[in-house]
C-alpha atoms as a PDB file:
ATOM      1  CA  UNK A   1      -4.016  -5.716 -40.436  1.00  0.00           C
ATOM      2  CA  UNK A   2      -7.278  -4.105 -41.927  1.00  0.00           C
ATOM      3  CA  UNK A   3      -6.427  -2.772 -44.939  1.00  0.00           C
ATOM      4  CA  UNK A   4      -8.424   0.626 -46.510  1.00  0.00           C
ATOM      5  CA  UNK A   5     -10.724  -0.012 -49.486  1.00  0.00           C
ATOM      6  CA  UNK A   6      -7.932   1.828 -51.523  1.00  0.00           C
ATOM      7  CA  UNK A   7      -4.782  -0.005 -49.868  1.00  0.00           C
ATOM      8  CA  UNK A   8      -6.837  -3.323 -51.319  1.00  0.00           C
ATOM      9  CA  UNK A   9      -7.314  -2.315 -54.130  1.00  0.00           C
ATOM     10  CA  UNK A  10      -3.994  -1.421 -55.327  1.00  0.00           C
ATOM     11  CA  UNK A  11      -2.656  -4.466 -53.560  1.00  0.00           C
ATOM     12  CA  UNK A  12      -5.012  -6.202 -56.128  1.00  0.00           C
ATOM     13  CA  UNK A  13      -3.782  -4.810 -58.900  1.00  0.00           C
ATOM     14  CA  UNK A  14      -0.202  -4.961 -57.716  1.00  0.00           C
ATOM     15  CA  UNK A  15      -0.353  -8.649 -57.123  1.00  0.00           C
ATOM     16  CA  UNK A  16      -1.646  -9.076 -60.475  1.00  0.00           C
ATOM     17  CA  UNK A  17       1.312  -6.928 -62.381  1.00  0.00           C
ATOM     18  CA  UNK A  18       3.983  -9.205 -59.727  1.00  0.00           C
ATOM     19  CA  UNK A  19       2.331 -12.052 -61.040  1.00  0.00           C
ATOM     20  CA  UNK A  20       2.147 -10.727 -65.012  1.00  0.00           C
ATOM     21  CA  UNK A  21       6.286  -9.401 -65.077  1.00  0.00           C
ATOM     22  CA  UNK A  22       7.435 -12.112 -63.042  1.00  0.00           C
ATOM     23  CA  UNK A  23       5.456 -15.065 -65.107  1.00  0.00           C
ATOM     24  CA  UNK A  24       4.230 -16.304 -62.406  1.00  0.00           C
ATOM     25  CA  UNK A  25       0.412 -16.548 -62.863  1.00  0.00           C
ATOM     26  CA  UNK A  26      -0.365 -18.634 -59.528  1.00  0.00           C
ATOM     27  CA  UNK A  27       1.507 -15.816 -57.388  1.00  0.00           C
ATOM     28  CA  UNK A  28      -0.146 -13.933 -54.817  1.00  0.00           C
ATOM     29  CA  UNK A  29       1.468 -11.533 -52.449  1.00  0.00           C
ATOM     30  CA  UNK A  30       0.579 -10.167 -49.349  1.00  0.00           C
ATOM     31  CA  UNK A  31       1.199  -6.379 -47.360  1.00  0.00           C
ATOM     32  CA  UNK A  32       4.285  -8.300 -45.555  1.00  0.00           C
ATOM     33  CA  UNK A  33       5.762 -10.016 -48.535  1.00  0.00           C
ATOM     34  CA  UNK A  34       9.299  -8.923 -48.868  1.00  0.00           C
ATOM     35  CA  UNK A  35      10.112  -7.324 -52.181  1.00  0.00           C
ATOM     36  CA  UNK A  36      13.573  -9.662 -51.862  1.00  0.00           C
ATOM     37  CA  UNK A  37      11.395 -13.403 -51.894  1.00  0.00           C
ATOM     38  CA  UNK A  38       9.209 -12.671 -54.777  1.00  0.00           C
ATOM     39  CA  UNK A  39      11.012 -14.906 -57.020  1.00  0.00           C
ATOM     40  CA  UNK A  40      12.035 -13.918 -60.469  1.00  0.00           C
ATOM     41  CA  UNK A  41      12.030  -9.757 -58.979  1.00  0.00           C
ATOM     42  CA  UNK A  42      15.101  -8.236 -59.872  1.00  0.00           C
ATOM     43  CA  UNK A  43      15.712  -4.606 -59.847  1.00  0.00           C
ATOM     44  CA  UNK A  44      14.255  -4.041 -63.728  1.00  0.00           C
ATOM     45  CA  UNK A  45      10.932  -6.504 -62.995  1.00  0.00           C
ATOM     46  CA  UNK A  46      10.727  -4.265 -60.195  1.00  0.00           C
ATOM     47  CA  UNK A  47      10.691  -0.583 -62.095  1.00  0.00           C
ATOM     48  CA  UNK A  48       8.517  -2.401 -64.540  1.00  0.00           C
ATOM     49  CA  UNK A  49       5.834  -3.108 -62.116  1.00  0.00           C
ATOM     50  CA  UNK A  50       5.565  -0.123 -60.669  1.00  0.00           C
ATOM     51  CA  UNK A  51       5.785   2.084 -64.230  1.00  0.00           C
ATOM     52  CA  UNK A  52       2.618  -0.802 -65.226  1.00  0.00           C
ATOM     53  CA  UNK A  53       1.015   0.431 -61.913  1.00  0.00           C
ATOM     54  CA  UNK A  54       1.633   3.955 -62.532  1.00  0.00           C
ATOM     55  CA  UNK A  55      -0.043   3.271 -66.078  1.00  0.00           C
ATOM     56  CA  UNK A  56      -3.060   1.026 -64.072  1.00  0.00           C
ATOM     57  CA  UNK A  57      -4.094   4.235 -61.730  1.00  0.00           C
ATOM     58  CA  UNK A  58      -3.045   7.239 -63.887  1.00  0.00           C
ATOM     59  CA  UNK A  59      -0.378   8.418 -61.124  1.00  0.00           C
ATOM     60  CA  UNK A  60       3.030   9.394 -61.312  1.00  0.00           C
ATOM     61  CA  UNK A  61       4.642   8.245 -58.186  1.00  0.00           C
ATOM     62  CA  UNK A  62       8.020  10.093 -56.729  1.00  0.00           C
ATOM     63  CA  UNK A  63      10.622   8.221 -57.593  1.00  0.00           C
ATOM     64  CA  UNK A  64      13.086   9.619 -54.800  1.00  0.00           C
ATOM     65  CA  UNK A  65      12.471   6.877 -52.461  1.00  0.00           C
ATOM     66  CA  UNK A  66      12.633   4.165 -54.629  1.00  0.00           C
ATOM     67  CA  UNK A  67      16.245   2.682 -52.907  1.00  0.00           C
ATOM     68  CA  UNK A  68      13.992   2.122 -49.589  1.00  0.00           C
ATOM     69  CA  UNK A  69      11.277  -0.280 -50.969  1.00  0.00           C
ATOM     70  CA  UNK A  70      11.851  -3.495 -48.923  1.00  0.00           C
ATOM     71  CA  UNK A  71       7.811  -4.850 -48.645  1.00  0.00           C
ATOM     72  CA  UNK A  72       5.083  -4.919 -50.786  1.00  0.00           C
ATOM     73  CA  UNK A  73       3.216  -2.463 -48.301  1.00  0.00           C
ATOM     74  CA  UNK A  74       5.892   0.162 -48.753  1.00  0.00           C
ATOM     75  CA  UNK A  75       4.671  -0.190 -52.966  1.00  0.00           C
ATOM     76  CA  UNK A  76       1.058  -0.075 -51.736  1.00  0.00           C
ATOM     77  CA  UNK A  77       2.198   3.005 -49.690  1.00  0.00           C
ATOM     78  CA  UNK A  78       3.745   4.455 -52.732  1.00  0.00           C
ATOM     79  CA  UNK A  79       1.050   4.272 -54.958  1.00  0.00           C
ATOM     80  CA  UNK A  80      -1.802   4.781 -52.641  1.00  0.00           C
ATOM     81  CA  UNK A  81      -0.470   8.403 -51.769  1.00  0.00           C
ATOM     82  CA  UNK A  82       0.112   8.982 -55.134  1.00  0.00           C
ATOM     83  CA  UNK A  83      -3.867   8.242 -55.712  1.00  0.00           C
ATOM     84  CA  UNK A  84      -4.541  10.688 -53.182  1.00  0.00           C
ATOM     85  CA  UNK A  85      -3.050  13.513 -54.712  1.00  0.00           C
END
């Protein structure tokens, strides 16, 4: 999958907060990396890293859909439609 200049760019910077709130500073996720198999992700790690993304881009993301995140695409979904307004 070719990802969009944007899409790669908040997958960069999501990868890094993953790797930051997880202490994990070798870890490097992909679009198809299930939310569930990023060790040391529970539920609050989770919130965190997307509230330190929120922070990163200077979005608000909606929140309503949170209960559906499964992948790391569906967070660079999230946040890359709340980039675009």
């Amino acid at each position: 999958m070719t990802l969009s200049a944007d899409s790669a760019a908040v997958l960069a910077a999501v990868s890094e907060i993953f790797a930051r709130v997880t202490n994990q500073p070798a870890l490097v996720v992909d679009m198809s990396r299930r939310l569930d198999a990023i060790e040391r992700l529970d539920s609050l790690r989770l919130l965190e890293t997307i509230a330190l993304a929120e922070e990163h881009f200077g979005v608000a993301v909606d929140t309503s859909g949170f209960g559906e995140l499964e992948t790391v695409a569906d967070i660079v979904r999230l946040l890359s439609a709340a980039r675009q307004g």
